[in-house]
PDB file of N, CA and C in Angstrom:
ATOM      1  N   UNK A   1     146.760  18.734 170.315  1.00  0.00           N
ATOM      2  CA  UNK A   1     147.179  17.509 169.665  1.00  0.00           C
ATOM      3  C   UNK A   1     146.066  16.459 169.708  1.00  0.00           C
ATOM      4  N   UNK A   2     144.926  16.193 171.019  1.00  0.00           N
ATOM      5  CA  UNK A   2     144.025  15.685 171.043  1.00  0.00           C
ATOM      6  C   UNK A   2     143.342  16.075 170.183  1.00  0.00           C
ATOM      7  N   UNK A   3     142.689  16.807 169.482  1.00  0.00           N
ATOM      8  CA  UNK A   3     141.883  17.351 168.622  1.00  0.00           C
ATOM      9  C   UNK A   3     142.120  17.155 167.257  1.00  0.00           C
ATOM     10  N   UNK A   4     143.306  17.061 166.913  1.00  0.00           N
ATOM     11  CA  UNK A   4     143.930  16.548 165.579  1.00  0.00           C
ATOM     12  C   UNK A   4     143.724  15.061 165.583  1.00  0.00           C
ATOM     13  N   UNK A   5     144.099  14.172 166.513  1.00  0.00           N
ATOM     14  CA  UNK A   5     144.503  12.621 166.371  1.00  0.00           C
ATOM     15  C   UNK A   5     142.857  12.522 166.628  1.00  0.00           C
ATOM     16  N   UNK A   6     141.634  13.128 166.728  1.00  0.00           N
ATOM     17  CA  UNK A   6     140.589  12.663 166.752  1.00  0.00           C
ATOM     18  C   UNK A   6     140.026  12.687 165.256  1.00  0.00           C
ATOM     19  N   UNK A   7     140.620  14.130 165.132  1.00  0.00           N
ATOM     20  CA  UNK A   7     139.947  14.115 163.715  1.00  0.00           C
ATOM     21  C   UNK A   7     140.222  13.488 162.609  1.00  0.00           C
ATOM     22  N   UNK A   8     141.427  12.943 162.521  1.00  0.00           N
ATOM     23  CA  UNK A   8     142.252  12.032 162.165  1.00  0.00           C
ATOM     24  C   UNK A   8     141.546  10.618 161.868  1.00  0.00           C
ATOM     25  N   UNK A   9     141.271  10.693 163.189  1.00  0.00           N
ATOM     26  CA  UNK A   9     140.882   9.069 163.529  1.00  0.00           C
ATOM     27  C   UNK A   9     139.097   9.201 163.062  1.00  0.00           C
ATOM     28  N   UNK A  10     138.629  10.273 162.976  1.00  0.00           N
ATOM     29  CA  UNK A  10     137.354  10.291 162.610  1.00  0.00           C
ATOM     30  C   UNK A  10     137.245  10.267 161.196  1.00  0.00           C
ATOM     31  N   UNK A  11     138.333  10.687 160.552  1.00  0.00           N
ATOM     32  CA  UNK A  11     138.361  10.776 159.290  1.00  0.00           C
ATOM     33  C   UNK A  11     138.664   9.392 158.347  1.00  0.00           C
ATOM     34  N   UNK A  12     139.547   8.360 158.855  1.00  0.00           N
ATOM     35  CA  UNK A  12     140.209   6.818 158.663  1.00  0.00           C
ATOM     36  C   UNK A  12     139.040   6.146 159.084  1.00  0.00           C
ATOM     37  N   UNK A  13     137.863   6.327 159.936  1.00  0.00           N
ATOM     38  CA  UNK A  13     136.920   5.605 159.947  1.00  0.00           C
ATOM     39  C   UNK A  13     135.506   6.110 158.525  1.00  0.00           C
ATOM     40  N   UNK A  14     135.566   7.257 158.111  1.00  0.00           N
ATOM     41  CA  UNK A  14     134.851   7.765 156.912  1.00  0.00           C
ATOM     42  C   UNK A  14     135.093   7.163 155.747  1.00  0.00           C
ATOM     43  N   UNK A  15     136.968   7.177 155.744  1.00  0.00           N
ATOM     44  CA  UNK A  15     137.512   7.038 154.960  1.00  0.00           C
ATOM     45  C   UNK A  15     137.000   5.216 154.418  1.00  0.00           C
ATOM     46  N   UNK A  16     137.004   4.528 155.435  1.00  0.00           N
ATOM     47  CA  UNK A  16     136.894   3.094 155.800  1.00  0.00           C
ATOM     48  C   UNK A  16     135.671   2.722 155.100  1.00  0.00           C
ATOM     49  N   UNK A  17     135.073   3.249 155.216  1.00  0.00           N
ATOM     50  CA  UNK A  17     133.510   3.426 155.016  1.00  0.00           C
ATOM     51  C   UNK A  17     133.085   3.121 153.313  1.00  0.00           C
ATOM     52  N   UNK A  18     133.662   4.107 152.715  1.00  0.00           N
ATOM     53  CA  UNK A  18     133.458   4.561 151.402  1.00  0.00           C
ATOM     54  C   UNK A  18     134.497   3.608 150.347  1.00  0.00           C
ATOM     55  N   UNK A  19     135.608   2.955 151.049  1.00  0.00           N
ATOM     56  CA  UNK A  19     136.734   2.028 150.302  1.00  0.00           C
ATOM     57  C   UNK A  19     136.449   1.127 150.468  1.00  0.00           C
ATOM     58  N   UNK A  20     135.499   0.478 150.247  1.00  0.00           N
ATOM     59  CA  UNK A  20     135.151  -0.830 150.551  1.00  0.00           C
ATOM     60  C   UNK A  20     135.008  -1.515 149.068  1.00  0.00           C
ATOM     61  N   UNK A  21     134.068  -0.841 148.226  1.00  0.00           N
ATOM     62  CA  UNK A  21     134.081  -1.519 146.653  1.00  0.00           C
ATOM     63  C   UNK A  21     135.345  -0.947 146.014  1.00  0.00           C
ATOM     64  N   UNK A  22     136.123  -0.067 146.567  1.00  0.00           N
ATOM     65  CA  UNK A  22     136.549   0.591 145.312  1.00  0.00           C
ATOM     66  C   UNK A  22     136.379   1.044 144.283  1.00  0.00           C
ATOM     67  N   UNK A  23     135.373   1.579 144.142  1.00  0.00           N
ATOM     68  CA  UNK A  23     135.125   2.468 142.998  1.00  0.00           C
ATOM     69  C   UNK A  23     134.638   3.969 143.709  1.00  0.00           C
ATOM     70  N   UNK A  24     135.442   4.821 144.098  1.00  0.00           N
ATOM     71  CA  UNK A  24     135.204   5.946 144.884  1.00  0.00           C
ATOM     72  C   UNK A  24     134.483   7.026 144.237  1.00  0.00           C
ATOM     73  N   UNK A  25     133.190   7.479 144.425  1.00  0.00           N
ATOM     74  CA  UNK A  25     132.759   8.812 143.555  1.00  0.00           C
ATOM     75  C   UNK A  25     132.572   9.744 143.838  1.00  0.00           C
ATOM     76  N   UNK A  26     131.998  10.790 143.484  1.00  0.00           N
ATOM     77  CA  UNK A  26     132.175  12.284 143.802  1.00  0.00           C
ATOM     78  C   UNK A  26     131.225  12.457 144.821  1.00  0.00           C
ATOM     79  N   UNK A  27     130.152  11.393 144.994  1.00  0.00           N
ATOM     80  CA  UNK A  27     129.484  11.528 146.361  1.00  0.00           C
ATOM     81  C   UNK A  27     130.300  11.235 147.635  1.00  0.00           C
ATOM     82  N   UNK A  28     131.158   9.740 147.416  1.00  0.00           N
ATOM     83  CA  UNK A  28     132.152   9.874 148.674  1.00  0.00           C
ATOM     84  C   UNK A  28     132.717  10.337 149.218  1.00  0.00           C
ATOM     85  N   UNK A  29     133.530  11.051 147.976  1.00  0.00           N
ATOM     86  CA  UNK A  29     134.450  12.376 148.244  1.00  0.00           C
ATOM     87  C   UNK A  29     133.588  13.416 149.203  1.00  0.00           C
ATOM     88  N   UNK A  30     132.569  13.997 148.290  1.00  0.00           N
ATOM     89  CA  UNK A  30     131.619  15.090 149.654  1.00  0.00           C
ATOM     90  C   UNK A  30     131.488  14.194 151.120  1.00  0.00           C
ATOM     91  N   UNK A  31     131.109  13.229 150.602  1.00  0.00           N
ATOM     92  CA  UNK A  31     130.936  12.886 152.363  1.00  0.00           C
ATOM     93  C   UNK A  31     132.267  12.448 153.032  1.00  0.00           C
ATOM     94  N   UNK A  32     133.377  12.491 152.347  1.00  0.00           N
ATOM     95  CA  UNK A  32     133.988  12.409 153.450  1.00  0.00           C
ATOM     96  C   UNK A  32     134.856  13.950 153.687  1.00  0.00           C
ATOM     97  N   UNK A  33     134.918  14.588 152.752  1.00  0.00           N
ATOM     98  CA  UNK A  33     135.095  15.931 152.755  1.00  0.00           C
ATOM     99  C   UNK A  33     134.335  16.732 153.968  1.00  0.00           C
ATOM    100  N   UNK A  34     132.977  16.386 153.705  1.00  0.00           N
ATOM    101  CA  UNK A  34     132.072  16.798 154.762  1.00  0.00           C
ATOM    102  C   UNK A  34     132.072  17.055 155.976  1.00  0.00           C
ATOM    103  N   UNK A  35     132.606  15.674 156.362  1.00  0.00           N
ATOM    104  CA  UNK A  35     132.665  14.712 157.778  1.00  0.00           C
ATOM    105  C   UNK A  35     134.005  14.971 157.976  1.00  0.00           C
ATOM    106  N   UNK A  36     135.228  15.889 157.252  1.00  0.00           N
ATOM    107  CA  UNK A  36     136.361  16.360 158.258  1.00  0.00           C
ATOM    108  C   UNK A  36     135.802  17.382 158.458  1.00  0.00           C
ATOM    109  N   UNK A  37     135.537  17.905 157.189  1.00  0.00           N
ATOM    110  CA  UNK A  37     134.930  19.855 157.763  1.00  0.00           C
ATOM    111  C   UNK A  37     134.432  19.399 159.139  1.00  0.00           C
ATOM    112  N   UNK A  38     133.494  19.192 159.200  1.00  0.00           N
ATOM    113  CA  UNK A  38     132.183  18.989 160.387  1.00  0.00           C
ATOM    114  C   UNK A  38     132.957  18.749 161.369  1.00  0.00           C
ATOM    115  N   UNK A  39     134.114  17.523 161.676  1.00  0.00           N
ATOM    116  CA  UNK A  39     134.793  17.306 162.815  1.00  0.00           C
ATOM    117  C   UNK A  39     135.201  18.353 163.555  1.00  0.00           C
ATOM    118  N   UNK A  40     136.032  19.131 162.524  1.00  0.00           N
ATOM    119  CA  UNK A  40     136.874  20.050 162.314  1.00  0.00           C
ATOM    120  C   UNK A  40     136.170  21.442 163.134  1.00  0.00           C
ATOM    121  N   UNK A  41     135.308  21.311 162.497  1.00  0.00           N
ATOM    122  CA  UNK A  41     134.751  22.720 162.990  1.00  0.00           C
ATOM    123  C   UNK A  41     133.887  22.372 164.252  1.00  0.00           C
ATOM    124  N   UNK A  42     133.988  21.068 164.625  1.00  0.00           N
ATOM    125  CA  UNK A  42     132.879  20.668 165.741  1.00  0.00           C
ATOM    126  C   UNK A  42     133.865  21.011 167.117  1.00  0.00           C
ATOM    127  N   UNK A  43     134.947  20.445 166.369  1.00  0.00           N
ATOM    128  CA  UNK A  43     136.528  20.278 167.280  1.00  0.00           C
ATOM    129  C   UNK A  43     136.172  21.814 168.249  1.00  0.00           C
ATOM    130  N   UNK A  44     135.956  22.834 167.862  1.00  0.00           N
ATOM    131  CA  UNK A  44     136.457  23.975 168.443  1.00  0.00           C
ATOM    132  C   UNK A  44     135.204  24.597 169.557  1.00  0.00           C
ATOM    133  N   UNK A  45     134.316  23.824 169.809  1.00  0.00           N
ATOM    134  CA  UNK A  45     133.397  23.426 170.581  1.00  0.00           C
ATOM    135  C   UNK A  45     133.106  22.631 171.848  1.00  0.00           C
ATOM    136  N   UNK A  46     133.051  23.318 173.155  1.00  0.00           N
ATOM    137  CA  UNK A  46     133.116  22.596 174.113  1.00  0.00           C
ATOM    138  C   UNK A  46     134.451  21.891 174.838  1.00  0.00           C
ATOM    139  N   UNK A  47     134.469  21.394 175.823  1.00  0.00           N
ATOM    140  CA  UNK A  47     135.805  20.973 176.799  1.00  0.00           C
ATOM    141  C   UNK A  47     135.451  19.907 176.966  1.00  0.00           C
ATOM    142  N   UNK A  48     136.786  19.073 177.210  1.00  0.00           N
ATOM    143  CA  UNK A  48     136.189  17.320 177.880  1.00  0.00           C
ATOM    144  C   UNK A  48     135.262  16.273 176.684  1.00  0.00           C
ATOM    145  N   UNK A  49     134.494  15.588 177.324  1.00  0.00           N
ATOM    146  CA  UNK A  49     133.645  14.901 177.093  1.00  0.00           C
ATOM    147  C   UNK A  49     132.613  15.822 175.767  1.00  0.00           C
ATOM    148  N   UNK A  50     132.529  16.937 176.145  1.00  0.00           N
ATOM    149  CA  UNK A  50     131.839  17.671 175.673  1.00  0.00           C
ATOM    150  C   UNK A  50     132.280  18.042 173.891  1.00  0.00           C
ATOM    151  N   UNK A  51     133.239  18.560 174.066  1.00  0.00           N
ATOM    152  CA  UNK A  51     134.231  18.556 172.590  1.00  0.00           C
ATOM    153  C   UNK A  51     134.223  17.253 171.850  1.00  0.00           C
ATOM    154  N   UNK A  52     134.422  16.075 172.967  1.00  0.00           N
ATOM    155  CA  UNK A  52     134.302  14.483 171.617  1.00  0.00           C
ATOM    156  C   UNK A  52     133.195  14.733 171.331  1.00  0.00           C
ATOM    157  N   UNK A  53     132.141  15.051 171.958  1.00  0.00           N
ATOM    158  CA  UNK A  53     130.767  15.445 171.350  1.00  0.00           C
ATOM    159  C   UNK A  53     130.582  16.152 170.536  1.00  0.00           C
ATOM    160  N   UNK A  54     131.112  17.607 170.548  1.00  0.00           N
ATOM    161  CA  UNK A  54     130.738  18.168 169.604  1.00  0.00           C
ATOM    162  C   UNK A  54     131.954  17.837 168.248  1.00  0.00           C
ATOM    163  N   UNK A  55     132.825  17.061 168.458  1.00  0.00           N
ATOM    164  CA  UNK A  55     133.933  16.514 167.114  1.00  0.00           C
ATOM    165  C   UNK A  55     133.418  16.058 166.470  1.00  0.00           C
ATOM    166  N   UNK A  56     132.478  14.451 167.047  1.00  0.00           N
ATOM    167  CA  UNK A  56     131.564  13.493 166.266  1.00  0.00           C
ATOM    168  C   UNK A  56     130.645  14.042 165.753  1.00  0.00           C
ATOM    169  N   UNK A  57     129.560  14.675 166.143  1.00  0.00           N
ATOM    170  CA  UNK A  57     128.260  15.221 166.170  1.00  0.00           C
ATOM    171  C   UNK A  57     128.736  15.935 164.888  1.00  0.00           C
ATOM    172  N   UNK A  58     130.045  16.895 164.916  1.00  0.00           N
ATOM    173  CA  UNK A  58     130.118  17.704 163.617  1.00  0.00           C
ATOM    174  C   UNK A  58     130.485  17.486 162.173  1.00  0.00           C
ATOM    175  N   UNK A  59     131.374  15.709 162.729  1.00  0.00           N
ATOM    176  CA  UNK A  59     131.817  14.625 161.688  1.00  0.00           C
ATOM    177  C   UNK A  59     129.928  14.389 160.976  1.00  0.00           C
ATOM    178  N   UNK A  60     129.870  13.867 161.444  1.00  0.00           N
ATOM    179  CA  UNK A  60     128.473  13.183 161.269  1.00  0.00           C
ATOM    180  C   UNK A  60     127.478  14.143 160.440  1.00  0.00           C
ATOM    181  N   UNK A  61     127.251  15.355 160.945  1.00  0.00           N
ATOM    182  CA  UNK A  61     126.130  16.123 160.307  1.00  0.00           C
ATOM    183  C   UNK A  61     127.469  16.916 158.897  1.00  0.00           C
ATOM    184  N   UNK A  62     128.323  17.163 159.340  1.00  0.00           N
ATOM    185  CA  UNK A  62     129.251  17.411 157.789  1.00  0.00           C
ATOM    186  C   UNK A  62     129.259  16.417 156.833  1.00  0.00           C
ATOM    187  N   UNK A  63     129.349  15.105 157.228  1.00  0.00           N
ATOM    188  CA  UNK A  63     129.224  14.110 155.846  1.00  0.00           C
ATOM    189  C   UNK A  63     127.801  14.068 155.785  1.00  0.00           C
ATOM    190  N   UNK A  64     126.480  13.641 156.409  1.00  0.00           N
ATOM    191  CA  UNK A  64     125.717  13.895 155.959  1.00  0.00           C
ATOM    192  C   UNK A  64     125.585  15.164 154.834  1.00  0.00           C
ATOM    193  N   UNK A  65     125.808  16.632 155.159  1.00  0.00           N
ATOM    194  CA  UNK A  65     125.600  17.563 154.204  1.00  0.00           C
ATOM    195  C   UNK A  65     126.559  17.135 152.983  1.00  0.00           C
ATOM    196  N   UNK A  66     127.905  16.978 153.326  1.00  0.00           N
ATOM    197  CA  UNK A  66     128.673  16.434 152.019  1.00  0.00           C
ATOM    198  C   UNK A  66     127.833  15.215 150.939  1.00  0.00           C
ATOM    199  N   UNK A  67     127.309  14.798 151.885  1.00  0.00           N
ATOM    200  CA  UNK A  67     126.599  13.444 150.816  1.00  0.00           C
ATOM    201  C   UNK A  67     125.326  14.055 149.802  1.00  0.00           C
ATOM    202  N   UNK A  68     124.808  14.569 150.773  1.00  0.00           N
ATOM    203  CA  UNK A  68     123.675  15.443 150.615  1.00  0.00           C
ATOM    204  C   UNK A  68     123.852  16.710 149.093  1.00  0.00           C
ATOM    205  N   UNK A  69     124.973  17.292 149.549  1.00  0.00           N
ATOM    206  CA  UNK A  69     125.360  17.940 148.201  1.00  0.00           C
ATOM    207  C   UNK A  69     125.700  18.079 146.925  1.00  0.00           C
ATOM    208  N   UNK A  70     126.311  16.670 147.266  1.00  0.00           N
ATOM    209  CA  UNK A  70     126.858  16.029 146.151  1.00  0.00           C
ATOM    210  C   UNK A  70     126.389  14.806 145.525  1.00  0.00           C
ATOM    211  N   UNK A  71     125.399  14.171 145.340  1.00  0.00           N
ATOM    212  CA  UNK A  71     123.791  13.485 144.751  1.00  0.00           C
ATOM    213  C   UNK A  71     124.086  13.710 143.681  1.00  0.00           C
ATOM    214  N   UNK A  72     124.153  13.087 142.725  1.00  0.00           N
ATOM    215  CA  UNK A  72     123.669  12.690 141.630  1.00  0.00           C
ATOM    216  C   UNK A  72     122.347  13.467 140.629  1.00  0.00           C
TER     217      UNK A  72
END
């Protein structure tokens, strides 16, 4: 359940990020698409302290690639 309400919460801060002008585009979308994958799959990595690490770390380098992919 910890692992969900992080990714969750990692995702409402992405989300936060990109809704600011309102005008949402297909780059936002990848990056925030990205940045759950990445959580998501970071999630299943490590115990403790170690797992928020690898949650963020996987948020982070997934929206990077989401952003990254999806360029213009």
């Amino acid at each position: 359940m910890k692992k969900v309400a992080l990714t969750i919460g990692v995702s409402l801060m992405a989300l936060s990020l990109v809704g600011c002008d309102g005008n949402i585009t297909k780059q936002d979308v990848g990056t925030v698409g990205g940045a759950v994958a990445g959580g998501v799959i970071g999630s299943q990595f490590g115990s403790g302290a170690g797992n928020t690490a690898a949650t963020i770390g996987g948020a982070v380098v997934g929206g990077y690639i989401g952003n990254q992919l999806t360029k213009d």
